[in-house]
C-alpha atoms as a PDB file:
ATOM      1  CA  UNK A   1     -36.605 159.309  16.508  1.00  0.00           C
ATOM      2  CA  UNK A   2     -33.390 159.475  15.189  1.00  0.00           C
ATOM      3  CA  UNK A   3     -32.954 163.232  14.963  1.00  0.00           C
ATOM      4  CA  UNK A   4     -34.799 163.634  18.665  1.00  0.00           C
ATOM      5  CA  UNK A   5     -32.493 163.923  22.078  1.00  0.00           C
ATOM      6  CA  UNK A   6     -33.788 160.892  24.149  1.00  0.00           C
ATOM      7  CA  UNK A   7     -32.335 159.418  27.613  1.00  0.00           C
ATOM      8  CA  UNK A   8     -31.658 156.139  28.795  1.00  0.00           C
ATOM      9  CA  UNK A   9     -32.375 155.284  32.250  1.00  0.00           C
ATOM     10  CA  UNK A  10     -29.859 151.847  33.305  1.00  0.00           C
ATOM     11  CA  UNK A  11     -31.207 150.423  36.641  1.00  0.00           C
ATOM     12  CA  UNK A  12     -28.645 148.058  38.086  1.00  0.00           C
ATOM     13  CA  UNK A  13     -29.729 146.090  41.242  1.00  0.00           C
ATOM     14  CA  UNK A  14     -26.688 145.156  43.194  1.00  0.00           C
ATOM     15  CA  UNK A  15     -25.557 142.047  45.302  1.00  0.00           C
ATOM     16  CA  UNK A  16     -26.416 144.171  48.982  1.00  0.00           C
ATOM     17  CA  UNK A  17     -23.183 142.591  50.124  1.00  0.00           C
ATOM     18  CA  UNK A  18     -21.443 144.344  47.049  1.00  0.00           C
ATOM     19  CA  UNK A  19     -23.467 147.685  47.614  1.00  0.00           C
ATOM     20  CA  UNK A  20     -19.600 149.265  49.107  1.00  0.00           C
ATOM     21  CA  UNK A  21     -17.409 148.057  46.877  1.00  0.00           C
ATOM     22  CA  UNK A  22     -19.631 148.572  43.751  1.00  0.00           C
ATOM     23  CA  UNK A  23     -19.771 152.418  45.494  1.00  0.00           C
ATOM     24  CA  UNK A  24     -16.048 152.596  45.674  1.00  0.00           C
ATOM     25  CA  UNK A  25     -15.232 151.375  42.062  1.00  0.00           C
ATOM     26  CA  UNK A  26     -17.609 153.973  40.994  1.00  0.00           C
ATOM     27  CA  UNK A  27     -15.801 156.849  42.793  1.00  0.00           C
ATOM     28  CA  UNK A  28     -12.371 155.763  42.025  1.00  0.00           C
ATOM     29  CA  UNK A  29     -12.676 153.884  38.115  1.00  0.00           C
ATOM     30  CA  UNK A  30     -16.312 154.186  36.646  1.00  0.00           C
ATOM     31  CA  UNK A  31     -17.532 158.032  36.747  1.00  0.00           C
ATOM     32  CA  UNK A  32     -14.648 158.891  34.691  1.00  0.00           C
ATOM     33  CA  UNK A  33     -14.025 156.374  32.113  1.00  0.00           C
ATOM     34  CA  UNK A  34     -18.023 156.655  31.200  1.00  0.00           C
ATOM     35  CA  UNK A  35     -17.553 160.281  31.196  1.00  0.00           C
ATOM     36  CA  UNK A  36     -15.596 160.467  28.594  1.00  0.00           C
ATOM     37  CA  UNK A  37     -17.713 158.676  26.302  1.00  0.00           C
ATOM     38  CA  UNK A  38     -21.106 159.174  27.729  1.00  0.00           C
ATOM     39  CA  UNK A  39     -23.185 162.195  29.049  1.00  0.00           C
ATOM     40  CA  UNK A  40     -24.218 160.848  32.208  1.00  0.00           C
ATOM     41  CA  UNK A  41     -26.729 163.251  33.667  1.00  0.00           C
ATOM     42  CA  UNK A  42     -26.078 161.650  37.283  1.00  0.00           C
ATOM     43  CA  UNK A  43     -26.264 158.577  39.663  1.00  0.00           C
ATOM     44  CA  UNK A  44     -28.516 157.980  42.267  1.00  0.00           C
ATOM     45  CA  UNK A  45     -29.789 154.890  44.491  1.00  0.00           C
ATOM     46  CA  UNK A  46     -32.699 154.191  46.499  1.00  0.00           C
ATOM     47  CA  UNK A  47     -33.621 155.571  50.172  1.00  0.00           C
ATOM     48  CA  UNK A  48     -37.034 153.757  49.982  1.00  0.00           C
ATOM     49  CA  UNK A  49     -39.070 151.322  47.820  1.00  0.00           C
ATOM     50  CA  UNK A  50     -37.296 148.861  45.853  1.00  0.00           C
ATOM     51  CA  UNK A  51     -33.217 148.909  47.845  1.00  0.00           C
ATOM     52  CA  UNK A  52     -30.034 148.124  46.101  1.00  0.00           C
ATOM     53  CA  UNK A  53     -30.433 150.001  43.382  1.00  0.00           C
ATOM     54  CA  UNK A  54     -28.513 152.397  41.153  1.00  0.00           C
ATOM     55  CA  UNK A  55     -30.008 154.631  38.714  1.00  0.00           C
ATOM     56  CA  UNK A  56     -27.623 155.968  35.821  1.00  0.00           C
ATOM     57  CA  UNK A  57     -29.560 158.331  33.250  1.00  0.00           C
ATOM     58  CA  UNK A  58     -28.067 159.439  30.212  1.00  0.00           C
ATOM     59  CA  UNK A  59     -28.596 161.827  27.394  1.00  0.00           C
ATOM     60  CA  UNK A  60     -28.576 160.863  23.719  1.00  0.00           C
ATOM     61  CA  UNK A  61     -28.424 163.330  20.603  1.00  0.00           C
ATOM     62  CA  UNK A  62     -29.490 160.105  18.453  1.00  0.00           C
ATOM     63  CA  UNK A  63     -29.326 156.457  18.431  1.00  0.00           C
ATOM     64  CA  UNK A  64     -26.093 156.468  16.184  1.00  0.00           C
ATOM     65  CA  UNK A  65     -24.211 158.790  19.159  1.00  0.00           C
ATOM     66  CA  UNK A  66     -25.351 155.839  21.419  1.00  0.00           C
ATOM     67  CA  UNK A  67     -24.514 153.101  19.770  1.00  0.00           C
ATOM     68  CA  UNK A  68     -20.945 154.996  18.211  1.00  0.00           C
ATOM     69  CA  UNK A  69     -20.171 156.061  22.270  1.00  0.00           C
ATOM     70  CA  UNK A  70     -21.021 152.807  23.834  1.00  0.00           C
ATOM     71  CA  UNK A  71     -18.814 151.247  20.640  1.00  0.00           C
ATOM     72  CA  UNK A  72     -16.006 153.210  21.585  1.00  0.00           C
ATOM     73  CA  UNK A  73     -16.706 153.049  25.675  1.00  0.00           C
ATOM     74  CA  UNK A  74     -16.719 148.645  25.350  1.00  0.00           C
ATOM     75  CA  UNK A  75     -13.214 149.258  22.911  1.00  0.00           C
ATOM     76  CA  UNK A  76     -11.310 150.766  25.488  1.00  0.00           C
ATOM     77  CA  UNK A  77      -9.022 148.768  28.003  1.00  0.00           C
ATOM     78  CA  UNK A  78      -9.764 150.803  31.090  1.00  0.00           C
ATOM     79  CA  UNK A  79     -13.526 150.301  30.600  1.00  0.00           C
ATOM     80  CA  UNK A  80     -13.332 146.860  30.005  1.00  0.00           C
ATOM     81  CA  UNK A  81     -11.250 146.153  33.091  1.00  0.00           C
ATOM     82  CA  UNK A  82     -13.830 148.440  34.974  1.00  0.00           C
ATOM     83  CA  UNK A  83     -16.830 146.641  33.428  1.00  0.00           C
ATOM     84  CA  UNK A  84     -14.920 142.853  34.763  1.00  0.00           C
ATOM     85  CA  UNK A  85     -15.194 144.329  38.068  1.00  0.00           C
ATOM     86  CA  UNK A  86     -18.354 145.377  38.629  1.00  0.00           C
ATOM     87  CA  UNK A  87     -20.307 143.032  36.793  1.00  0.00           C
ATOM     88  CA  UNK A  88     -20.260 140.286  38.808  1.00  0.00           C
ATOM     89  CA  UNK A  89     -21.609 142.931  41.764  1.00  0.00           C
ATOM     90  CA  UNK A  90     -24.768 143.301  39.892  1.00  0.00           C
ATOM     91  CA  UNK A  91     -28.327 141.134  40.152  1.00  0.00           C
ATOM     92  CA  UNK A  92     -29.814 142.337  37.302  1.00  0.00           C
ATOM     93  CA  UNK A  93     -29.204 145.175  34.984  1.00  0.00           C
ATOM     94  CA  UNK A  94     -32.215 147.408  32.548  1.00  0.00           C
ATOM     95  CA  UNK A  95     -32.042 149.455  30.118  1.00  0.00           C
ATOM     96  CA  UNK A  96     -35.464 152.129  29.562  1.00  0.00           C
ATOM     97  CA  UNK A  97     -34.894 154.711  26.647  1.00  0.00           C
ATOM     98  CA  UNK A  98     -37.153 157.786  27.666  1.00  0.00           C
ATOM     99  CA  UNK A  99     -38.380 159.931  24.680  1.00  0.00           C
ATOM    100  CA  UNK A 100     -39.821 163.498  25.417  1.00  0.00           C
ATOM    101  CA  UNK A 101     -43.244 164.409  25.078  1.00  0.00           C
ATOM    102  CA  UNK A 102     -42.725 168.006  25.160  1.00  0.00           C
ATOM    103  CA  UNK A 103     -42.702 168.475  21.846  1.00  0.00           C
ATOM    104  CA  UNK A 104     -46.230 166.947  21.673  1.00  0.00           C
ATOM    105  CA  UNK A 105     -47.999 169.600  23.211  1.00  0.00           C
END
């Protein structure tokens, strides 16, 4: 799998009280410190089912360009100061790595 483009889908329930400010920090701080070390397809939370959720999905060349970007992301003062904030606005936090089938048909 190492050669094959997979994604990683990060579900993060949030404190509903938080739901706002975990919003704001997003807009303001988090979409563009992960850009530049991630490919973050998009963000999107629930309207129905399962609420206070936010979907992140990402796309990864390899494991090595996750684990180097997500290195370099955790190294870097502004993300860490980002990551202190929002952390404690989160219930829970997954982390699914989706592998295409296309290729098997």
């Amino acid at each position: 799998m190492e050669n094959t483009k997979f994604f990683e889908l990060r579900i993060y329930t949030v404190i509903p009280s938080a739901y706002p400010k975990l919003i704001e920090l997003w807009a303001s701080e988090g979409k563009y410190i992960i850009k530049k070390y991630m490919q973050c397809i998009g963000v999107w939370n629930t309207e129905t089912g399962h609420l206070n959720k936010i979907f992140h999905l990402y796309s990864w060349r390899s494991h090595g360009e996750r684990e180097k970007s997500r290195l370099n992301f955790y190294n870097d003062s502004l993300a860490q100061e980002y990551v202190e904030k929002v952390k404690p606005l989160y219930q829970s936090q997954e982390s699914i790595i989706l592998k295409s089938i296309d290729n098997l048909f």
